[in-house]
PDB file of N, CA and C in Angstrom:
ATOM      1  N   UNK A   1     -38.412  21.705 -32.147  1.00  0.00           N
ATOM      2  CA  UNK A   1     -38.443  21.985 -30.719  1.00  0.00           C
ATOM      3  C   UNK A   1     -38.636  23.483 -30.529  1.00  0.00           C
ATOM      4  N   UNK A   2     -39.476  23.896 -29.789  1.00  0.00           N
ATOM      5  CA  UNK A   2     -39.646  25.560 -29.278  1.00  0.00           C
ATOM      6  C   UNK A   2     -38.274  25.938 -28.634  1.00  0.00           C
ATOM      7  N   UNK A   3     -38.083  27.036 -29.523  1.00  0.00           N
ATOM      8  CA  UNK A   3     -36.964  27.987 -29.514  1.00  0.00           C
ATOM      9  C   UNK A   3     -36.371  27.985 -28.029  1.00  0.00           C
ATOM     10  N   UNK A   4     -37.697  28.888 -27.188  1.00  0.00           N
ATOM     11  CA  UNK A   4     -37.365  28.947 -26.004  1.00  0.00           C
ATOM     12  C   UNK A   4     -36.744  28.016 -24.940  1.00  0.00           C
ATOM     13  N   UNK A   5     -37.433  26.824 -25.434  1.00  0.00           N
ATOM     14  CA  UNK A   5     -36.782  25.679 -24.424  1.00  0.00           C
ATOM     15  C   UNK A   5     -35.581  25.507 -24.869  1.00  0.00           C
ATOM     16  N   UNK A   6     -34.868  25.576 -26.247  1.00  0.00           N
ATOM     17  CA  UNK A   6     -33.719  25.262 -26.897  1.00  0.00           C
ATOM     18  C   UNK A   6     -32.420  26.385 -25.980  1.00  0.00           C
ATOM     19  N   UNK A   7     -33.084  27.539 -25.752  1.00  0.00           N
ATOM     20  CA  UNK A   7     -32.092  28.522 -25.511  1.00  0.00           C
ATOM     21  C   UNK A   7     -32.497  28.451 -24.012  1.00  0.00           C
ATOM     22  N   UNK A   8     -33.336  27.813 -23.457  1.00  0.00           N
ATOM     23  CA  UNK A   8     -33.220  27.557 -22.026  1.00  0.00           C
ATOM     24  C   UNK A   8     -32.346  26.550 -21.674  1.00  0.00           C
ATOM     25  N   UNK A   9     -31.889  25.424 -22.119  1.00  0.00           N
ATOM     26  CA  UNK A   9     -31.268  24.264 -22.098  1.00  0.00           C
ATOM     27  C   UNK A   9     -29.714  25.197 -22.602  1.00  0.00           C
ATOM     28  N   UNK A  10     -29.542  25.689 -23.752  1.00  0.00           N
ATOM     29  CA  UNK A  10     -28.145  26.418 -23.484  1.00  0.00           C
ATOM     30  C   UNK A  10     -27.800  27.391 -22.623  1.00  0.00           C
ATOM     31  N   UNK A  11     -28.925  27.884 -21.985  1.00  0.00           N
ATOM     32  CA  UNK A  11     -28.348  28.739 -20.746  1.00  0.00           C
ATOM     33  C   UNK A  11     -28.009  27.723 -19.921  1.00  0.00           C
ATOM     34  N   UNK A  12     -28.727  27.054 -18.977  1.00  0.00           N
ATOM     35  CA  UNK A  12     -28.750  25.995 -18.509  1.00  0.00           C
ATOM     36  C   UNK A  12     -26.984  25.171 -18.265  1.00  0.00           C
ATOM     37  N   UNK A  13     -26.960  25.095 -19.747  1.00  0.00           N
ATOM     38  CA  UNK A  13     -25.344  24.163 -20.378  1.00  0.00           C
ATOM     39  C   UNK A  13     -24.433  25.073 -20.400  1.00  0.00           C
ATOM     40  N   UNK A  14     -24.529  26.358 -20.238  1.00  0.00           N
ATOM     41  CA  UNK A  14     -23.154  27.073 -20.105  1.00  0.00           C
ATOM     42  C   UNK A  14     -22.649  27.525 -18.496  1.00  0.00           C
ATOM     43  N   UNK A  15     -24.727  27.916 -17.957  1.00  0.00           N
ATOM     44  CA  UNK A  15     -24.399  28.567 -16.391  1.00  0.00           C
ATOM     45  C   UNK A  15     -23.502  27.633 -16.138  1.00  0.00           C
ATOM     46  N   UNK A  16     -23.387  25.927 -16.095  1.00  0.00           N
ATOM     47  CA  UNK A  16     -23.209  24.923 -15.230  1.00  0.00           C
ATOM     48  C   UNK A  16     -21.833  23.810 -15.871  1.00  0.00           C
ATOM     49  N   UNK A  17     -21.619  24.473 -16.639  1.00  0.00           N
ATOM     50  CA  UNK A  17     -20.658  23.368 -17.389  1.00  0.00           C
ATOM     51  C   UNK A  17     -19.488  23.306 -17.091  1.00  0.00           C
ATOM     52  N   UNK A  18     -18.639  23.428 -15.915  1.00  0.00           N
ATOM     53  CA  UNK A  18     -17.726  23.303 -15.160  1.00  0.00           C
ATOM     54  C   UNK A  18     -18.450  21.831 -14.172  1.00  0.00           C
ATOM     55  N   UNK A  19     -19.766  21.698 -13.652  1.00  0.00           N
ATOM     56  CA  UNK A  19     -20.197  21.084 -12.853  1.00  0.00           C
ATOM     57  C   UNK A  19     -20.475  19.766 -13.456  1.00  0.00           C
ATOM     58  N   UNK A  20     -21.301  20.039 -15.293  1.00  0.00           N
ATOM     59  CA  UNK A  20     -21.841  18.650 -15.855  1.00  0.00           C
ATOM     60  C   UNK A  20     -20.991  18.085 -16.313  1.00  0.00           C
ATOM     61  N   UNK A  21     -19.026  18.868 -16.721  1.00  0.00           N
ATOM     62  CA  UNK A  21     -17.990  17.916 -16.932  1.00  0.00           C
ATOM     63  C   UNK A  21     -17.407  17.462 -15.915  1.00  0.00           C
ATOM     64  N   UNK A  22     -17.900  17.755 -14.248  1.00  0.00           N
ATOM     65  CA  UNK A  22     -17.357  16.913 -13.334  1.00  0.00           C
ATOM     66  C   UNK A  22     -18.239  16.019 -13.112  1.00  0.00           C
ATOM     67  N   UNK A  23     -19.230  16.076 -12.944  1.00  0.00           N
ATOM     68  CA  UNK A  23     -20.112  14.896 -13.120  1.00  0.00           C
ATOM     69  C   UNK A  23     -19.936  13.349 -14.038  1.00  0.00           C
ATOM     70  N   UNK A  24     -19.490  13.992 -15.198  1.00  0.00           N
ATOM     71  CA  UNK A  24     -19.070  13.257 -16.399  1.00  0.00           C
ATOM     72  C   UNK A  24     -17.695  12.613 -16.201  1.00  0.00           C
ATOM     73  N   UNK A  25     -17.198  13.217 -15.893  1.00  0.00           N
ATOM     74  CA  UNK A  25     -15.832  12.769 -14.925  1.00  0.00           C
ATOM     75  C   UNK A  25     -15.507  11.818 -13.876  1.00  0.00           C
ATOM     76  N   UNK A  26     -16.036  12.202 -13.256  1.00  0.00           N
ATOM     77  CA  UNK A  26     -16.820  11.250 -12.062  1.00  0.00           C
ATOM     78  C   UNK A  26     -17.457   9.851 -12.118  1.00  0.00           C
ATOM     79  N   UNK A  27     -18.308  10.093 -13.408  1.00  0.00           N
ATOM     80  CA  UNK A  27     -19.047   9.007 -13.775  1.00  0.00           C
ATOM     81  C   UNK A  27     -17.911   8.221 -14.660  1.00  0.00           C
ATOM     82  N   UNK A  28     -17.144   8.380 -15.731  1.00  0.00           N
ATOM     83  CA  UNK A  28     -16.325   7.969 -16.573  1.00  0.00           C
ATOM     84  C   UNK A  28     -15.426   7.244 -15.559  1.00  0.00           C
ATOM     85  N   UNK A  29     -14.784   7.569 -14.881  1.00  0.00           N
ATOM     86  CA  UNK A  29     -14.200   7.368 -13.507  1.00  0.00           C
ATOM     87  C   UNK A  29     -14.180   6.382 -12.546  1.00  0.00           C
ATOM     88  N   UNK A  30     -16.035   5.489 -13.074  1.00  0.00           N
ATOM     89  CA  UNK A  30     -16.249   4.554 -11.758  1.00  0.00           C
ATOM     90  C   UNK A  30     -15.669   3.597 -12.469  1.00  0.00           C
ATOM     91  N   UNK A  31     -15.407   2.670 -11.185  1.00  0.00           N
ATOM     92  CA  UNK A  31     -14.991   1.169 -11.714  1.00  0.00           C
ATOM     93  C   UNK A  31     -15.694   0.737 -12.959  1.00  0.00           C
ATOM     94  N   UNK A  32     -14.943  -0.191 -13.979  1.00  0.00           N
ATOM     95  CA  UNK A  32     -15.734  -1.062 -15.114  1.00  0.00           C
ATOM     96  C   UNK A  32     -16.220  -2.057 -14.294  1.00  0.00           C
ATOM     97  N   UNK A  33     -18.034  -2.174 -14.834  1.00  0.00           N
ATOM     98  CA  UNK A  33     -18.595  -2.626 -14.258  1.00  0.00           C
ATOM     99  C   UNK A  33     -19.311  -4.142 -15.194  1.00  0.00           C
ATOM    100  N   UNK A  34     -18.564  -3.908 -15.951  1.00  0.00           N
ATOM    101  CA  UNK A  34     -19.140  -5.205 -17.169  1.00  0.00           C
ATOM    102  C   UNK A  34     -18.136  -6.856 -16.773  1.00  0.00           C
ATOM    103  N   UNK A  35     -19.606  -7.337 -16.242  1.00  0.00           N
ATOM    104  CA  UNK A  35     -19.938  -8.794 -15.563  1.00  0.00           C
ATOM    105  C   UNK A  35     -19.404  -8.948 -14.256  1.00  0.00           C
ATOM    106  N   UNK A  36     -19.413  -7.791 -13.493  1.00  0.00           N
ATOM    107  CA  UNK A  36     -18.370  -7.556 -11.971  1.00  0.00           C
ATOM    108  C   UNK A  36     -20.338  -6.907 -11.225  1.00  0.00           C
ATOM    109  N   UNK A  37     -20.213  -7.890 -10.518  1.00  0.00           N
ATOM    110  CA  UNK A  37     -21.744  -7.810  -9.473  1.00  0.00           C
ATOM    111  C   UNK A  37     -21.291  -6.211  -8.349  1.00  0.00           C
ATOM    112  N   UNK A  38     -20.144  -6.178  -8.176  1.00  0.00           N
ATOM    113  CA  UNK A  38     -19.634  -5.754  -7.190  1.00  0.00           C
ATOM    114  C   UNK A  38     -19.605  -4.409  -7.680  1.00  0.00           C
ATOM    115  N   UNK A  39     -19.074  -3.870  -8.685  1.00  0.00           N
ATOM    116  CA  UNK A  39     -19.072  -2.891  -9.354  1.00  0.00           C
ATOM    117  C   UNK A  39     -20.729  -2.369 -10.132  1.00  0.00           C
ATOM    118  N   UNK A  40     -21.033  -3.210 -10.333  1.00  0.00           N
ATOM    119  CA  UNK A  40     -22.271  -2.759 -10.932  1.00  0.00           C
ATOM    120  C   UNK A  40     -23.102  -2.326  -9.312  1.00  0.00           C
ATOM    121  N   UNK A  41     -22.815  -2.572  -8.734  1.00  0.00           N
ATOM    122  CA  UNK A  41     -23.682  -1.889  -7.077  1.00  0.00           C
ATOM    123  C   UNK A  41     -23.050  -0.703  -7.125  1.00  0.00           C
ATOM    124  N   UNK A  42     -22.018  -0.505  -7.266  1.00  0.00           N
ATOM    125  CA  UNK A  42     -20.918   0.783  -7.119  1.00  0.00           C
ATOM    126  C   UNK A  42     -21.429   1.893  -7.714  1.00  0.00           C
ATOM    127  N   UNK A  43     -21.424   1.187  -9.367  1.00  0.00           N
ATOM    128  CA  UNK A  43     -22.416   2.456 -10.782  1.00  0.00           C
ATOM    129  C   UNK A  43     -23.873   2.681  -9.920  1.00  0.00           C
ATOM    130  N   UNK A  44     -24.513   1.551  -9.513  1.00  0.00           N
ATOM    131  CA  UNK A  44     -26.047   1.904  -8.973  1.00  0.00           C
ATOM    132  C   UNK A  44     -25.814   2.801  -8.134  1.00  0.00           C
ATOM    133  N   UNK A  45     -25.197   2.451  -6.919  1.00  0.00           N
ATOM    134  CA  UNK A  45     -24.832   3.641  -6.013  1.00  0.00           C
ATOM    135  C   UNK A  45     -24.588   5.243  -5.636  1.00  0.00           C
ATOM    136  N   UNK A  46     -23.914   5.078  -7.297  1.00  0.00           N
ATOM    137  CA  UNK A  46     -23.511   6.560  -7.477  1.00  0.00           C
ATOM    138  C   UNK A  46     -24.315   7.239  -8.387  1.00  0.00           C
ATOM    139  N   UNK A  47     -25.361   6.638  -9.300  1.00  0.00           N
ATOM    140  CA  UNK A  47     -26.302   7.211 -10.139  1.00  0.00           C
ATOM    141  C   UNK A  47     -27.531   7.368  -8.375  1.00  0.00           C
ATOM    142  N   UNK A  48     -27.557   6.314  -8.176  1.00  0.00           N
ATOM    143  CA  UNK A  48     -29.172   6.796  -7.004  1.00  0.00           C
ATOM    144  C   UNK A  48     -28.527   8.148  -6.072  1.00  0.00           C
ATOM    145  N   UNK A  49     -27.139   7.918  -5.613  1.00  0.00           N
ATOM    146  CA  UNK A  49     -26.727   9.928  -5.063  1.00  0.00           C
ATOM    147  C   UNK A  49     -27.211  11.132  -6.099  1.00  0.00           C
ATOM    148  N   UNK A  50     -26.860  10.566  -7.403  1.00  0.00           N
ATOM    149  CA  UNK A  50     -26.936  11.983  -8.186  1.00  0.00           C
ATOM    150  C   UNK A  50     -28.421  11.839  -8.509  1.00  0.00           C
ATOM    151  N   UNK A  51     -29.115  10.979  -8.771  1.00  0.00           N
ATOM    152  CA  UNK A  51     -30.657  11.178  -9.084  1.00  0.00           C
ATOM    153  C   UNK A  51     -31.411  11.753  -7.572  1.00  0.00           C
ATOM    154  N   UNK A  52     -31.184  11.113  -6.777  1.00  0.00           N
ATOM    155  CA  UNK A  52     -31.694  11.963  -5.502  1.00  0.00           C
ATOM    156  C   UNK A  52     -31.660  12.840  -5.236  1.00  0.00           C
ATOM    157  N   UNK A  53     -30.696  13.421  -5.249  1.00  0.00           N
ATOM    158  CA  UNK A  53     -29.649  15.177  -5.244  1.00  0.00           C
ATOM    159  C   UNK A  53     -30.585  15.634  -6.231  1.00  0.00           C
ATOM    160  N   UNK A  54     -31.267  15.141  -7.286  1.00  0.00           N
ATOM    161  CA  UNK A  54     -32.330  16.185  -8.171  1.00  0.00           C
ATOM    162  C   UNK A  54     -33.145  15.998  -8.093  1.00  0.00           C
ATOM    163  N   UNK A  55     -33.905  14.539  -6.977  1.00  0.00           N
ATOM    164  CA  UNK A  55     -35.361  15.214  -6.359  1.00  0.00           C
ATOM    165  C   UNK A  55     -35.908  13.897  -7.049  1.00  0.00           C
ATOM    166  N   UNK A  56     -35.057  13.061  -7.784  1.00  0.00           N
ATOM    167  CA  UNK A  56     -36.095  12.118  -8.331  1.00  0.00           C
ATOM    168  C   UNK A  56     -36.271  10.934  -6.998  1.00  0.00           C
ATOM    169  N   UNK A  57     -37.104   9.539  -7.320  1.00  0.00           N
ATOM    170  CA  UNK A  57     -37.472   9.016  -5.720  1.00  0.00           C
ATOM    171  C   UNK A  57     -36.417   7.977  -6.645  1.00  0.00           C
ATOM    172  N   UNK A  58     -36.104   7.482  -6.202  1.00  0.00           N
ATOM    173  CA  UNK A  58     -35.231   6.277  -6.754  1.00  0.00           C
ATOM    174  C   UNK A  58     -34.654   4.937  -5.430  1.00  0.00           C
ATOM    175  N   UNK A  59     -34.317   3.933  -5.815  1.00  0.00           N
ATOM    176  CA  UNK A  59     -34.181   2.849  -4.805  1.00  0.00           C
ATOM    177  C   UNK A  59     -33.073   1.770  -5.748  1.00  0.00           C
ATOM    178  N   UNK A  60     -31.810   0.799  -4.531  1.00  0.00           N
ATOM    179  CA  UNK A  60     -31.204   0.271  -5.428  1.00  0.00           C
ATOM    180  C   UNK A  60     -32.496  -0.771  -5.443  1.00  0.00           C
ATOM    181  N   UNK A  61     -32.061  -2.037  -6.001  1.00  0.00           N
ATOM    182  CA  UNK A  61     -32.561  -3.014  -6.302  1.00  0.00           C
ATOM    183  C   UNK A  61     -31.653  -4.451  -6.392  1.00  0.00           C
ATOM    184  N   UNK A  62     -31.808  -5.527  -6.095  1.00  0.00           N
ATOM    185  CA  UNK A  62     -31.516  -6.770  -6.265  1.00  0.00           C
ATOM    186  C   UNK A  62     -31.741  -6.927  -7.298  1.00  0.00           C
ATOM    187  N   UNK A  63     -30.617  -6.936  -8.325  1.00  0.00           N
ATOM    188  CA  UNK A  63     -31.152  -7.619  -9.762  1.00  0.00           C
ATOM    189  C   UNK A  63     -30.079  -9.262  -9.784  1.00  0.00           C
ATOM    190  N   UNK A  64     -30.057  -9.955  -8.714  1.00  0.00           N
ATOM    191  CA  UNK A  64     -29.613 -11.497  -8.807  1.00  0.00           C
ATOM    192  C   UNK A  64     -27.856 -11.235  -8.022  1.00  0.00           C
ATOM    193  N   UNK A  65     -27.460 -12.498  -8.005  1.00  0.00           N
ATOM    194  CA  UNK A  65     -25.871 -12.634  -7.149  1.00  0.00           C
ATOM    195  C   UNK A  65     -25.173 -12.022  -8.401  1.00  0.00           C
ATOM    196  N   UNK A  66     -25.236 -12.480  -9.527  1.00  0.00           N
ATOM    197  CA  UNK A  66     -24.331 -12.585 -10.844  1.00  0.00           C
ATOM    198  C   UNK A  66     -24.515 -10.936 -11.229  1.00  0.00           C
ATOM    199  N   UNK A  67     -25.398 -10.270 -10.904  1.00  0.00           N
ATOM    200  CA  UNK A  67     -25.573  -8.442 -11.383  1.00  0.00           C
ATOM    201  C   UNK A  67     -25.124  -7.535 -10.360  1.00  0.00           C
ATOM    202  N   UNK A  68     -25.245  -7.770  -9.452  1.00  0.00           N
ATOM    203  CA  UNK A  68     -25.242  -6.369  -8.140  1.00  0.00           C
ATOM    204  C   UNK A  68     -26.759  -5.711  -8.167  1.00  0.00           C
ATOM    205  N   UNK A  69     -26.584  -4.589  -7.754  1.00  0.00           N
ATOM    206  CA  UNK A  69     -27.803  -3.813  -7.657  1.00  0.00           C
ATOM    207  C   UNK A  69     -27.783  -3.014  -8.472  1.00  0.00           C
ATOM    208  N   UNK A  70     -28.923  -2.476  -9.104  1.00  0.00           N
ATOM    209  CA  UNK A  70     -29.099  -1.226  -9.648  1.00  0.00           C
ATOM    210  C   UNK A  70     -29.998  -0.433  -9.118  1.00  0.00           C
ATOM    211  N   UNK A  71     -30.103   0.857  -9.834  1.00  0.00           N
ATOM    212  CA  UNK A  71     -31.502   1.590  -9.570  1.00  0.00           C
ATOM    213  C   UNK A  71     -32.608   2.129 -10.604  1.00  0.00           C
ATOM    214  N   UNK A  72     -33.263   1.818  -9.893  1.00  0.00           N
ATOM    215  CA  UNK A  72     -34.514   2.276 -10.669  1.00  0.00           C
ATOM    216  C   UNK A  72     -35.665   3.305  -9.926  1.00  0.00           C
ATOM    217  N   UNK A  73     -36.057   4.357 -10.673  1.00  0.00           N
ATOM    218  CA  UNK A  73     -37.004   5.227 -10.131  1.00  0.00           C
ATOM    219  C   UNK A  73     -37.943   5.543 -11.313  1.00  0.00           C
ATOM    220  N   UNK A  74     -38.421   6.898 -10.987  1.00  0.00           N
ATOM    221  CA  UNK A  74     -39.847   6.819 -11.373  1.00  0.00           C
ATOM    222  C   UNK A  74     -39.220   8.620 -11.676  1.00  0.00           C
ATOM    223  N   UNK A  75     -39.247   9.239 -12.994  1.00  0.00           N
ATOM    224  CA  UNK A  75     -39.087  10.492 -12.836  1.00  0.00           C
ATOM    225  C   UNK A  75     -41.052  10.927 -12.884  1.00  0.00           C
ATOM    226  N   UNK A  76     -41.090  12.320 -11.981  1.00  0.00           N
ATOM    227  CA  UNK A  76     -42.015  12.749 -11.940  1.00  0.00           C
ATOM    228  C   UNK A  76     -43.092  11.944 -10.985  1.00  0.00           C
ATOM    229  N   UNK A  77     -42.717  10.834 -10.313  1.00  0.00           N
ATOM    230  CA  UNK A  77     -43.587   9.998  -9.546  1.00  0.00           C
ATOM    231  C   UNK A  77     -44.262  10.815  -8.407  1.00  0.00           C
ATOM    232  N   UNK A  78     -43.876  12.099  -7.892  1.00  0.00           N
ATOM    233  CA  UNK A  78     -44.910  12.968  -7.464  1.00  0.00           C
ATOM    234  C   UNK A  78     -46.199  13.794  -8.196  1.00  0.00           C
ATOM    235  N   UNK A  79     -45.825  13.434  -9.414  1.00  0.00           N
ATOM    236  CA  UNK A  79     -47.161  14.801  -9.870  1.00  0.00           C
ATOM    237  C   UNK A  79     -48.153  13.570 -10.608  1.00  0.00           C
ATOM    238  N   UNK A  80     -49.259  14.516 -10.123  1.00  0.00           N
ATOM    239  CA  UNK A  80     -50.412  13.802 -10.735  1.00  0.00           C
ATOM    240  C   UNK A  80     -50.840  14.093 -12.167  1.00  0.00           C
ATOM    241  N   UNK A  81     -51.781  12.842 -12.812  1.00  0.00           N
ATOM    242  CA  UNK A  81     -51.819  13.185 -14.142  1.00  0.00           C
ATOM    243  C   UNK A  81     -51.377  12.875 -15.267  1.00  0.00           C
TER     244      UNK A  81
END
């Protein structure tokens, strides 16, 4: 991997790392969502806030009664090419 991007990604991980262990926190945090329809909308819910908040296009989805919703997006679905 080029150096530069390596030591861009640790700047990156130190400016902010009060923020990506609350995030992580947060996320660790949500309801268990394994075979609970209700909860698995909950996890979708709170991943499509934080993917939006960074610009990606994202949408929940109907994945059946027995799943809840999830989300799914498209990273980069603005740029052409």
């Amino acid at each position: 991997m080029n150096k530069k991007i390596v030591e861009d990604i640790k700047g990156y991980v130190t400016a902010h790392k009060e923020e990506i262990i609350q995030k992580y926190d947060e996320f660790i945090n949500l309801p268990d969502f394994w075979r609970d329809a209700a909860n698995v909308t909950v996890v979708g819910e709170w991943l499509k806030k934080e993917f939006d908040a960074e610009g990606m296009n994202c949408e929940l989805v109907d994945a059946g009664p027995k799943a809840g919703k999830t989300v799914i997006g498209i990273v980069g679905a603005e740029r052409t090419g």
